[in-house]
Protein backbone atom coordinates (compact mmCIF):
# COMPACT_ATOMS: atom_id res chain seq x y z
CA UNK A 1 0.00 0.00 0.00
CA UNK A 2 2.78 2.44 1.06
CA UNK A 3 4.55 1.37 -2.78
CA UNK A 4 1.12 1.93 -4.33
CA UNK A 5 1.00 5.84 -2.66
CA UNK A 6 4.68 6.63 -3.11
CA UNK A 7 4.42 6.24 -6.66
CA UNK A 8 1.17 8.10 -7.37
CA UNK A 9 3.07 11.22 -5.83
CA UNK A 10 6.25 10.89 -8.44
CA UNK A 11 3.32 10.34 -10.93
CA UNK A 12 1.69 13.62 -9.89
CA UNK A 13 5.24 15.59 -9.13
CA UNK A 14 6.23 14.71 -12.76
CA UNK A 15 3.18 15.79 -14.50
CA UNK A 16 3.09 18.68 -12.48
CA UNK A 17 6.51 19.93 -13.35
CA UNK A 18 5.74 19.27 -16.83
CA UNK A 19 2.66 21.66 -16.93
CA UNK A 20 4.50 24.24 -15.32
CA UNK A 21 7.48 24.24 -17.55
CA UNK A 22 4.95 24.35 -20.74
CA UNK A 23 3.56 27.62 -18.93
CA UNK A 24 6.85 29.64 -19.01
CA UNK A 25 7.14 28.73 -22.66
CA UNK A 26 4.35 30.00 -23.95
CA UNK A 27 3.69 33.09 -22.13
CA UNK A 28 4.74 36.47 -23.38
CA UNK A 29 7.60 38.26 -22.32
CA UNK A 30 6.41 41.31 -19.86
CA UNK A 31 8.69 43.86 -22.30
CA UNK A 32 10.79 43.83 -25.37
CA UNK A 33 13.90 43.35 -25.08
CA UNK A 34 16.38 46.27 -24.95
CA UNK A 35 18.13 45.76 -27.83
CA UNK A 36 15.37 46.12 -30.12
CA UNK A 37 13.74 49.13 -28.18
CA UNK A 38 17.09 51.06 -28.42
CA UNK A 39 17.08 50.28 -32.27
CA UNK A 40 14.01 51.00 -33.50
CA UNK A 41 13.49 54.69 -33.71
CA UNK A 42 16.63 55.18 -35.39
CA UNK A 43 15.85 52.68 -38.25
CA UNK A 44 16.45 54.23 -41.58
CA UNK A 45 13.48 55.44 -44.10
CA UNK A 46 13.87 54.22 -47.58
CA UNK A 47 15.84 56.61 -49.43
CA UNK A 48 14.66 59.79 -51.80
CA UNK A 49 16.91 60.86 -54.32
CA UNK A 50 17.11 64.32 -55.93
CA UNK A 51 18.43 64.80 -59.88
CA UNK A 52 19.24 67.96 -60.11
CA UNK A 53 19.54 69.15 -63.65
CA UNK A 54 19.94 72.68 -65.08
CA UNK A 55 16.58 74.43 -65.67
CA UNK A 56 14.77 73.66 -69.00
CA UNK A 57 15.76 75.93 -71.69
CA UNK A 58 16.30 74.89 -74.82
CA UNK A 59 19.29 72.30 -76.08
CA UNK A 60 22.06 74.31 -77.12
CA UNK A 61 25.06 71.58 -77.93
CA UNK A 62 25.16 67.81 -77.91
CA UNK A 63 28.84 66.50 -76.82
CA UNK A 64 29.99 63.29 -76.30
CA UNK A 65 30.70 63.02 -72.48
CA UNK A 66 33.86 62.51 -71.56
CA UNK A 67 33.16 63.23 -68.02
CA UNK A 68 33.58 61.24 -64.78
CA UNK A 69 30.24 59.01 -63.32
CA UNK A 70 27.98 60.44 -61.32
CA UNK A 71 28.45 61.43 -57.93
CA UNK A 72 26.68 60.38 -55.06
CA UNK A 73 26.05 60.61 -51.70
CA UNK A 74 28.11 57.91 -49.88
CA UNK A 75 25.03 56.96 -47.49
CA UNK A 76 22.84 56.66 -50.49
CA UNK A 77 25.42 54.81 -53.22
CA UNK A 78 23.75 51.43 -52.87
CA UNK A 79 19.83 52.84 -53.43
CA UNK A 80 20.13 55.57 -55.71
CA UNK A 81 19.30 55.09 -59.15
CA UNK A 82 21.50 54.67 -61.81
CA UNK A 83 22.11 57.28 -64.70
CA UNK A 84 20.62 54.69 -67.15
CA UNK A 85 17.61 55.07 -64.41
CA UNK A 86 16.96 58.28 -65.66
CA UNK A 87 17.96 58.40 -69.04
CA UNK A 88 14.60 57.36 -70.50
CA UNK A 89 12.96 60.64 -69.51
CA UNK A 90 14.79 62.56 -71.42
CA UNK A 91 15.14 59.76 -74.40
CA UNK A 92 19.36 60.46 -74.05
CA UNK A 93 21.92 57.65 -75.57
CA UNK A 94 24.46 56.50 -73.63
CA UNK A 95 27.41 58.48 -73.80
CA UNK A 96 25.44 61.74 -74.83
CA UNK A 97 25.00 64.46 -72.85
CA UNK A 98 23.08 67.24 -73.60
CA UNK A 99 23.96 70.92 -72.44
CA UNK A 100 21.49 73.12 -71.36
CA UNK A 101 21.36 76.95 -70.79
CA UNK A 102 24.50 77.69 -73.41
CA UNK A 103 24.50 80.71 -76.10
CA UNK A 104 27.24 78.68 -77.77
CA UNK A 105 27.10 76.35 -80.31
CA UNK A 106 30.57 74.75 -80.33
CA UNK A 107 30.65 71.35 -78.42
CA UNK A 108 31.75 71.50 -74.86
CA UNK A 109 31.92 69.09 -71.96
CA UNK A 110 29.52 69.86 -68.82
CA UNK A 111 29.83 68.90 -65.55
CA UNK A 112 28.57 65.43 -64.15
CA UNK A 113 24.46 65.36 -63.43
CA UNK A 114 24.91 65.46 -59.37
CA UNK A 115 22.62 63.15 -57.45
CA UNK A 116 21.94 63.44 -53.76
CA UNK A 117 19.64 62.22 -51.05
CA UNK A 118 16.54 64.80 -50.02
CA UNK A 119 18.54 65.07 -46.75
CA UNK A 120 21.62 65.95 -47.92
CA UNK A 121 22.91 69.58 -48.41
CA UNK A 122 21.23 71.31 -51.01
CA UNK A 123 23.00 71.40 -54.54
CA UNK A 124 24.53 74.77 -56.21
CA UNK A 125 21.73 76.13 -58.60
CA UNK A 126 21.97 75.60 -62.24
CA UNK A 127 23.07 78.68 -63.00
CA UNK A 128 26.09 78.59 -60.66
CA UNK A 129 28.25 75.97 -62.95
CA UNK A 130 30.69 74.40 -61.90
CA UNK A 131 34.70 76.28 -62.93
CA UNK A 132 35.51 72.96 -64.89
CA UNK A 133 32.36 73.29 -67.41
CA UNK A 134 32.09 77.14 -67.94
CA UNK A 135 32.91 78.38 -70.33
CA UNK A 136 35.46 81.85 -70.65
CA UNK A 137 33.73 84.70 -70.15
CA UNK A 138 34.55 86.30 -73.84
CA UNK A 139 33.74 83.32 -75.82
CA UNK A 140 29.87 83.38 -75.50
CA UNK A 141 29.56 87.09 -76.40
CA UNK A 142 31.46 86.71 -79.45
CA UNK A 143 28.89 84.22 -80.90
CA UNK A 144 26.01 86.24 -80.14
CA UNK A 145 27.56 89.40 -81.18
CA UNK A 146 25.66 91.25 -84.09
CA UNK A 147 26.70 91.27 -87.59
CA UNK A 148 28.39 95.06 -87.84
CA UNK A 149 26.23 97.70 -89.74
CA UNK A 150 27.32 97.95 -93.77
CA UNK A 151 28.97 100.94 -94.30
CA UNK A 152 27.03 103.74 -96.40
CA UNK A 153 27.35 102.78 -100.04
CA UNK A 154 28.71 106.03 -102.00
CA UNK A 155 27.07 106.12 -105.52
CA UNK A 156 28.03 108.72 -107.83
CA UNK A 157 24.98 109.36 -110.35
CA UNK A 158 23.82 112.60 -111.92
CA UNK A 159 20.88 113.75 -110.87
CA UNK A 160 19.88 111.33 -108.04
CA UNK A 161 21.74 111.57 -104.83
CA UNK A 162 20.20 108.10 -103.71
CA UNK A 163 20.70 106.19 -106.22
CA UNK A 164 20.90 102.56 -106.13
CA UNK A 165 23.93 102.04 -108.25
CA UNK A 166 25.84 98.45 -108.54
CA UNK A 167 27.43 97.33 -104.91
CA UNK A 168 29.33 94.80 -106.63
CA UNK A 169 29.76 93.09 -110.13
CA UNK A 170 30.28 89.07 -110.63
CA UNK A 171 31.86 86.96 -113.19
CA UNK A 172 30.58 83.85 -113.94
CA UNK A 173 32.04 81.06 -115.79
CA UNK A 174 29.35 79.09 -117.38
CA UNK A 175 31.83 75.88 -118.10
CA UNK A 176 30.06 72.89 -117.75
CA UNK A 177 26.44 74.88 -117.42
CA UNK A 178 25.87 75.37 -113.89
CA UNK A 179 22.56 76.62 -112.00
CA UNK A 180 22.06 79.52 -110.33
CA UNK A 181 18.77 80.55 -108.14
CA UNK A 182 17.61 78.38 -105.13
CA UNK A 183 14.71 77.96 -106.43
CA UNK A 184 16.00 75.36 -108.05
CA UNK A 185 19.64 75.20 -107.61
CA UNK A 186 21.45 74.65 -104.21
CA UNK A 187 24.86 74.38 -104.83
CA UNK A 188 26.52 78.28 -105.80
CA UNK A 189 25.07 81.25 -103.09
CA UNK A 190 26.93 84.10 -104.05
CA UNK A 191 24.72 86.89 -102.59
CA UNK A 192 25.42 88.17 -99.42
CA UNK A 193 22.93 89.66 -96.93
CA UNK A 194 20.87 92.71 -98.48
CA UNK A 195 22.33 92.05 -101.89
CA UNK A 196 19.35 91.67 -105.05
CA UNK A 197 20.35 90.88 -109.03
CA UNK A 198 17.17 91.86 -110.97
CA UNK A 199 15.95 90.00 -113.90
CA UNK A 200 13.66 90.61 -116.46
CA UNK A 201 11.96 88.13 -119.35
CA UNK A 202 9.94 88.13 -121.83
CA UNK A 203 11.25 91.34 -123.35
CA UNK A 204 11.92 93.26 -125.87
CA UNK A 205 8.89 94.98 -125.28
CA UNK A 206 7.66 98.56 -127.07
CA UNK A 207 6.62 101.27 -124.39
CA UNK A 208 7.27 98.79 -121.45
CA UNK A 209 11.06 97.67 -121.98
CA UNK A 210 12.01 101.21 -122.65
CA UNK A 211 9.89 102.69 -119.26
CA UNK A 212 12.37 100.12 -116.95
CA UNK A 213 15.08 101.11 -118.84
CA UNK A 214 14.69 104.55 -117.94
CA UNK A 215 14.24 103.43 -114.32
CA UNK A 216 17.15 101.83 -114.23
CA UNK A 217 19.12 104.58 -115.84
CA UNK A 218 17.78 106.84 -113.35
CA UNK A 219 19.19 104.50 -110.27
CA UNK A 220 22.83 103.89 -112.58
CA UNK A 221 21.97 100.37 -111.67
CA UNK A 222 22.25 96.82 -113.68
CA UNK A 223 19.63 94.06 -114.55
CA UNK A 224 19.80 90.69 -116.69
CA UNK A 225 17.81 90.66 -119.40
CA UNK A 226 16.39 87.10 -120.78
CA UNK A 227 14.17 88.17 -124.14
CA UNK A 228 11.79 85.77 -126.31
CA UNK A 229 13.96 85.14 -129.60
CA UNK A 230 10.94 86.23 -131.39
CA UNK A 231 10.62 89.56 -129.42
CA UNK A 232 14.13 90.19 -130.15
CA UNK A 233 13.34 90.17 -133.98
CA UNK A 234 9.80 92.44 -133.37
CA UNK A 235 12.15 94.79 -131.48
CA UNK A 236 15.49 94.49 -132.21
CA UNK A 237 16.26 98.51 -131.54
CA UNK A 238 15.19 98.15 -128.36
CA UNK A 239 17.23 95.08 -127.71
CA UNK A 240 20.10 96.79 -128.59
CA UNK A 241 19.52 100.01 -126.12
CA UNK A 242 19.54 97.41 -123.47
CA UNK A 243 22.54 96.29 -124.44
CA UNK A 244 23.69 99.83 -124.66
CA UNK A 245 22.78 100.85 -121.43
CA UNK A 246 24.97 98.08 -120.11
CA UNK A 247 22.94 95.51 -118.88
CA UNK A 248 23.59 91.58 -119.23
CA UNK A 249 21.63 90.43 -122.03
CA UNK A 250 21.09 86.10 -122.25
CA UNK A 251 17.95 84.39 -123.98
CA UNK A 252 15.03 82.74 -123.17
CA UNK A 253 13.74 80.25 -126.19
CA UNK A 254 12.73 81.13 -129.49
CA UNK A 255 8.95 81.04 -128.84
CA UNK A 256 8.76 80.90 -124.94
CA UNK A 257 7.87 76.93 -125.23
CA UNK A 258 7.58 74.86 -122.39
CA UNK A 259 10.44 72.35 -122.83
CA UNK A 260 9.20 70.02 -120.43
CA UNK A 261 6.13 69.52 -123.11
CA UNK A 262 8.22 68.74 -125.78
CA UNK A 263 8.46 65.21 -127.16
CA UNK A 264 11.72 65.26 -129.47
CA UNK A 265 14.38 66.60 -127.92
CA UNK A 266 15.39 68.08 -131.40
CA UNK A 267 12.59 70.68 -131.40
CA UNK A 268 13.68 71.76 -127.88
CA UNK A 269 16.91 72.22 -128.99
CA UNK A 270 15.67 73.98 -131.61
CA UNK A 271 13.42 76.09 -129.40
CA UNK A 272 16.90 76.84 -127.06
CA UNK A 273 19.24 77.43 -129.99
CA UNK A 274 16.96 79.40 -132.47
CA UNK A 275 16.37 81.97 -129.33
CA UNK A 276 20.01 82.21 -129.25
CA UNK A 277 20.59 83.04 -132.88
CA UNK A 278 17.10 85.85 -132.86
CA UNK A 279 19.23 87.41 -130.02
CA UNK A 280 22.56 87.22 -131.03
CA UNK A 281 20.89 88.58 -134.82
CA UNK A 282 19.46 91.76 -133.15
CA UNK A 283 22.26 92.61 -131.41
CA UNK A 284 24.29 93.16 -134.41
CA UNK A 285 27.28 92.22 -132.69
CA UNK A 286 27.20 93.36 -128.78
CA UNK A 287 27.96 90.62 -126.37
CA UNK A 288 25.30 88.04 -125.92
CA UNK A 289 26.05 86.33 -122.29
CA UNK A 290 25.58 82.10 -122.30
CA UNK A 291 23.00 82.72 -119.39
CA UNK A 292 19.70 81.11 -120.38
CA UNK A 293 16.44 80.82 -118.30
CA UNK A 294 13.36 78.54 -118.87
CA UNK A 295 10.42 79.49 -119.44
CA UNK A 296 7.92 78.55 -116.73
CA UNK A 297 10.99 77.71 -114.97
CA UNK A 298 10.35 73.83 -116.11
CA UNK A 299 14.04 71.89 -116.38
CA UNK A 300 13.77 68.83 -118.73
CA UNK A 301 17.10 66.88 -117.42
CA UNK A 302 18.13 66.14 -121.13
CA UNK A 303 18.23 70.11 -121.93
CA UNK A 304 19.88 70.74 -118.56
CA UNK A 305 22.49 68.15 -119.74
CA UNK A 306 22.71 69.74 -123.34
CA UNK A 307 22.89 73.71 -121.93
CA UNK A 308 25.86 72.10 -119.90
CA UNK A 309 27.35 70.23 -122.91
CA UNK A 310 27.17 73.66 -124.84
CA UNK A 311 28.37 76.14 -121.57
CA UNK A 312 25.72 77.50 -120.83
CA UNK A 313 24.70 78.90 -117.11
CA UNK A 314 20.77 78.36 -116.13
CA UNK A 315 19.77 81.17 -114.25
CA UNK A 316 16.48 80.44 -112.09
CA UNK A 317 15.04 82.44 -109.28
CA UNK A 318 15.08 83.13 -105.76
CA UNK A 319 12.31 84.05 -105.79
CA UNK A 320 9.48 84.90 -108.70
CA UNK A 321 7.28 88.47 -108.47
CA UNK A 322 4.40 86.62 -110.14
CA UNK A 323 3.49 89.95 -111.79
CA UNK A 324 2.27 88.51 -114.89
CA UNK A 325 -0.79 88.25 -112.58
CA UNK A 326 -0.80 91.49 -111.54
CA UNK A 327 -2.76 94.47 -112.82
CA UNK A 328 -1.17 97.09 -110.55
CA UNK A 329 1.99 98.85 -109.93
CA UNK A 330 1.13 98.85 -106.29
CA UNK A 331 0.99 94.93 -106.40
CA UNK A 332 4.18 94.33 -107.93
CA UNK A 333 6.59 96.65 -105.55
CA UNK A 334 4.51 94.81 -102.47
CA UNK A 335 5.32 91.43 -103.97
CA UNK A 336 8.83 92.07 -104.45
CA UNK A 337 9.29 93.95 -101.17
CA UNK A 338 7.51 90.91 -98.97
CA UNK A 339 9.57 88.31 -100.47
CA UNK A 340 13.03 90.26 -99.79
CA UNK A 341 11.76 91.00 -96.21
CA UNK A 342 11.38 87.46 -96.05
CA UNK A 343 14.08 85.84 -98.00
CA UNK A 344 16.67 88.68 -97.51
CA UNK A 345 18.34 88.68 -100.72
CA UNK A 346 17.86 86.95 -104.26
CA UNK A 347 17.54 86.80 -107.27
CA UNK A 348 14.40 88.33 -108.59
CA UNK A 349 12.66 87.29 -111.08
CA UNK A 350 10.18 89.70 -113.08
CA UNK A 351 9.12 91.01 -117.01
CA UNK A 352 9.95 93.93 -118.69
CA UNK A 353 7.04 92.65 -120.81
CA UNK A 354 4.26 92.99 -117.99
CA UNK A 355 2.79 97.17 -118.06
CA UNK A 356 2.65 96.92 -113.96
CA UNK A 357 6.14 96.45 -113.74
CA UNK A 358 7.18 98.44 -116.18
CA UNK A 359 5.29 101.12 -114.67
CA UNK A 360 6.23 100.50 -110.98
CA UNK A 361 9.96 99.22 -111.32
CA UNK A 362 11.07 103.20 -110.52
CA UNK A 363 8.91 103.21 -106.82
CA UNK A 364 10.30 99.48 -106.37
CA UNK A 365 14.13 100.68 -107.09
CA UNK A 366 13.39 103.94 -104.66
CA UNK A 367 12.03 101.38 -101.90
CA UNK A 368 15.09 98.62 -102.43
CA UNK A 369 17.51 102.07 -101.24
CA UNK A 370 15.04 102.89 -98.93
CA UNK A 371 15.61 99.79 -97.18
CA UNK A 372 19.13 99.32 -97.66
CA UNK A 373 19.52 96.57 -100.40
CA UNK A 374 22.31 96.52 -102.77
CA UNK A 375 22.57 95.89 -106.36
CA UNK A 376 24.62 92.70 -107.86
CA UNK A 377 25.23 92.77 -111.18
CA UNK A 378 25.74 89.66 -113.13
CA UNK A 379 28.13 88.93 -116.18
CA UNK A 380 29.77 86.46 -118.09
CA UNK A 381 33.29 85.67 -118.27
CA UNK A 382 33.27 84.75 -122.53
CA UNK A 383 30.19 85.61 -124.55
CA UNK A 384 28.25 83.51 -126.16
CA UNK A 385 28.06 82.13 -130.00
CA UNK A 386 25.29 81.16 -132.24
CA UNK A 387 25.27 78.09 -134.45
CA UNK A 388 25.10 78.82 -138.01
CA UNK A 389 22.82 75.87 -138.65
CA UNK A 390 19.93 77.51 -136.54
CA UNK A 391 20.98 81.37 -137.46
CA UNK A 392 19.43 80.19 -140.96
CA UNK A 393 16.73 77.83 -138.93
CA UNK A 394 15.98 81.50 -137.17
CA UNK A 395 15.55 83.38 -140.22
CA UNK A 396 13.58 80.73 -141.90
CA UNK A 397 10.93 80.52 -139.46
CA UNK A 398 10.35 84.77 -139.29
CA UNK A 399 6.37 85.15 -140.67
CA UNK A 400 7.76 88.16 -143.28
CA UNK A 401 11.28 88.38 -143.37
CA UNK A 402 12.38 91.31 -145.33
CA UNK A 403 15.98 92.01 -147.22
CA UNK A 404 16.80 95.37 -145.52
CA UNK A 405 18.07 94.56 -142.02
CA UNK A 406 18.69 98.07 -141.78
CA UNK A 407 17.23 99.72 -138.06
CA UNK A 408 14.19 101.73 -137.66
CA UNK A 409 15.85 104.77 -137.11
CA UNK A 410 17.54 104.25 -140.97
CA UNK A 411 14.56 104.10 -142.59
CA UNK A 412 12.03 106.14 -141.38
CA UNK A 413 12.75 109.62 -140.79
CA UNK A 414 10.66 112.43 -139.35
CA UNK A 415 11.02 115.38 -141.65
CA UNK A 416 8.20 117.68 -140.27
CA UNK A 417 6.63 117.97 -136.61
């Protein structure tokens, strides 16, 4: 019995102890430990990065950067993003920078983009660069300095104090038939700022040619000439005062055909060389320049090729009046005017055919010195020659060719007024 009771109390003990011990396990501890209540408040935040950048103007050069990385902030190195983070905003290549807030257009390196935690102290402002990636203070003015002012042009001409006169007279060698006007032709720009050639076509003209003749006399300025073959044999007198007067006389067909329309390339040959001959006929031997013009400024390659083949220049426009539309004097000069505002210089293109020009060309020529343009005059370096085969061809094809080739002036006389 005493065995029985003594080992129902180790039974009990045991279980007991066992209970107990499973208590202290699973029960709570009263406080956190220290450790982790010392650390907690100073646990970092995740980190904000600032990219500072200069302020949005627009791009001024595009270098190849040959600069160091980035710099950051040493606590932040591991979390900031990467420059390739923030490339995409700004849709940059690797290994191109773009500098901002420059007058200069030569290529420069800038400093380094900076990146820096919010907390960190605040970055110099974009406008304080860095010494390395300034540039010297007399470099930037000089490419934004203005052009200087042209000096007063000096043009002696009786009876008009402001006269336009001829700033400056070119040569041209037409070897190999090259293109002038950008019209059409890129490659030779031989104007400077301001400076205008005047041309006129479809000329000779009676009453009109002779009224921007005057005009021009009255300026002592220049003009090229590009007359209708069969003009030139209605009005060869007048042909020949232009050539008098100086101006740079070339040609313009024989019939003002368009070229472009014509099926055999014989006939536009024809067309170019029998306008040649009419010309080179009524000038009775002045200099004929090898400058020809289109007419409705079409350019069939094959007669580019063969104006080149026979050294001839192709003179096109910088811009065209349009005053074969035009009724009005008023309309012309405005024409003109608008497109030199707007193109400032060129070659012009009009007609001493058209009555509106030939009526407003002096007002246009007072307005072009108003507003400071200059005059370019245009010449050839060798004249040009007719081929015999089409000087006959010419001749041939006049509706009432006479015998006398005797002028005007030669055969009728005024004997009473």
């Amino acid at each position: 019995m005493r065995v029985i009771v003594a080992c129902t109390v180790v039974v009990l003990s045991v279980l007991a102890a066992i209970a107990l011990a499973r208590t202290n396990v699973l029960a709570p501890p009263t406080s956190p430990p220290a450790s982790v209540s010392a650390q907690q408040p100073n646990a970092p935040s995740p980190a904000k990065v600032a990219v500072v950048r200069p302020a949005a103007e627009p791009v001024g050069t595009v270098a190849t950067d040959a600069s160091p990385a980035p710099v950051l902030a040493p606590a932040a190195a591991s979390a900031a993003p990467s420059v390739g983070d923030s490339a995409p905003d700004r849709g940059v290549p690797a290994g191109v920078q773009i500098a901002e807030n420059t007058t200069s257009f030569a290529a420069s390196t800038a400093a380094p983009t900076q990146m820096a935690q919010a907390a960190a102290p605040q970055a110099p402002a974009p406008s304080a660069a860095p010494p390395a990636a300034a540039a010297p203070p007399a470099a930037a003015p000089a490419a934004a300095a203005p052009a200087p002012a042209p000096a007063a042009q000096t043009v002696s001409c009786p009876g008009n104090p402001n006269a336009l006169g001829v700033a400056r007279t070119v040569q041209i060698d037409t070897t190999g038939g090259p293109g002038f006007g950008f019209e059409h032709f890129k490659t030779h720009d031989f104007l400077k700022p301001g400076e205008v050639v005047l041309t006129f076509d479809d000329g000779p003209w009676q009453n009109n040619t002779p009224m921007v003749l005057a005009a021009l006399a009255r300026h002592c300025t220049k003009a090229t000439f590009f007359p209708i073959g069969k003009h030139a044999t209605y009005y060869p007198e007048i042909l020949r005062q232009v050539a008098a007067a100086g101006h740079t006389i070339g040609s313009h067909t024989w019939s003002h055909a368009d070229l472009s329309k014509e099926k055999n390339a014989d006939d536009a040959k024809a067309e170019i060389e029998k306008g040649i001959s009419a010309v080179h006929w009524a000038l009775e031997g002045a200099p004929m320049a090898p400058f020809f013009r289109f007419p409705a400024l079409k350019h069939p390659p094959e007669m580019v090729t063969y104006l080149g083949e026979r050294n001839i220049a192709i003179v096109s426009t910088d811009m065209d009046s349009f005053d074969f539309k035009m009724r009005k004097p008023e309309q012309v000069i405005k024409s003109v005017m608008d497109k030199l505002k707007k193109h400032g210089k060129g070659i012009v293109l009009m007609h001493d055919f058209q009555h509106a020009t030939a009526e407003g060309i002096g007002t246009l020529l007072d307005q072009l010195k108003l507003n400071g343009y200059k005059i370019v005059h245009m010449t050839a370096k060798a004249p040009l020659q007719s081929l015999p085969a089409y000087d006959e061809m010419m001749v041939k094809d006049q509706k009432l060719p006479t015998v006398s080739t005797r002028p005007t002036s030669d055969v009728v006389k005024t004997i009473n007024e």
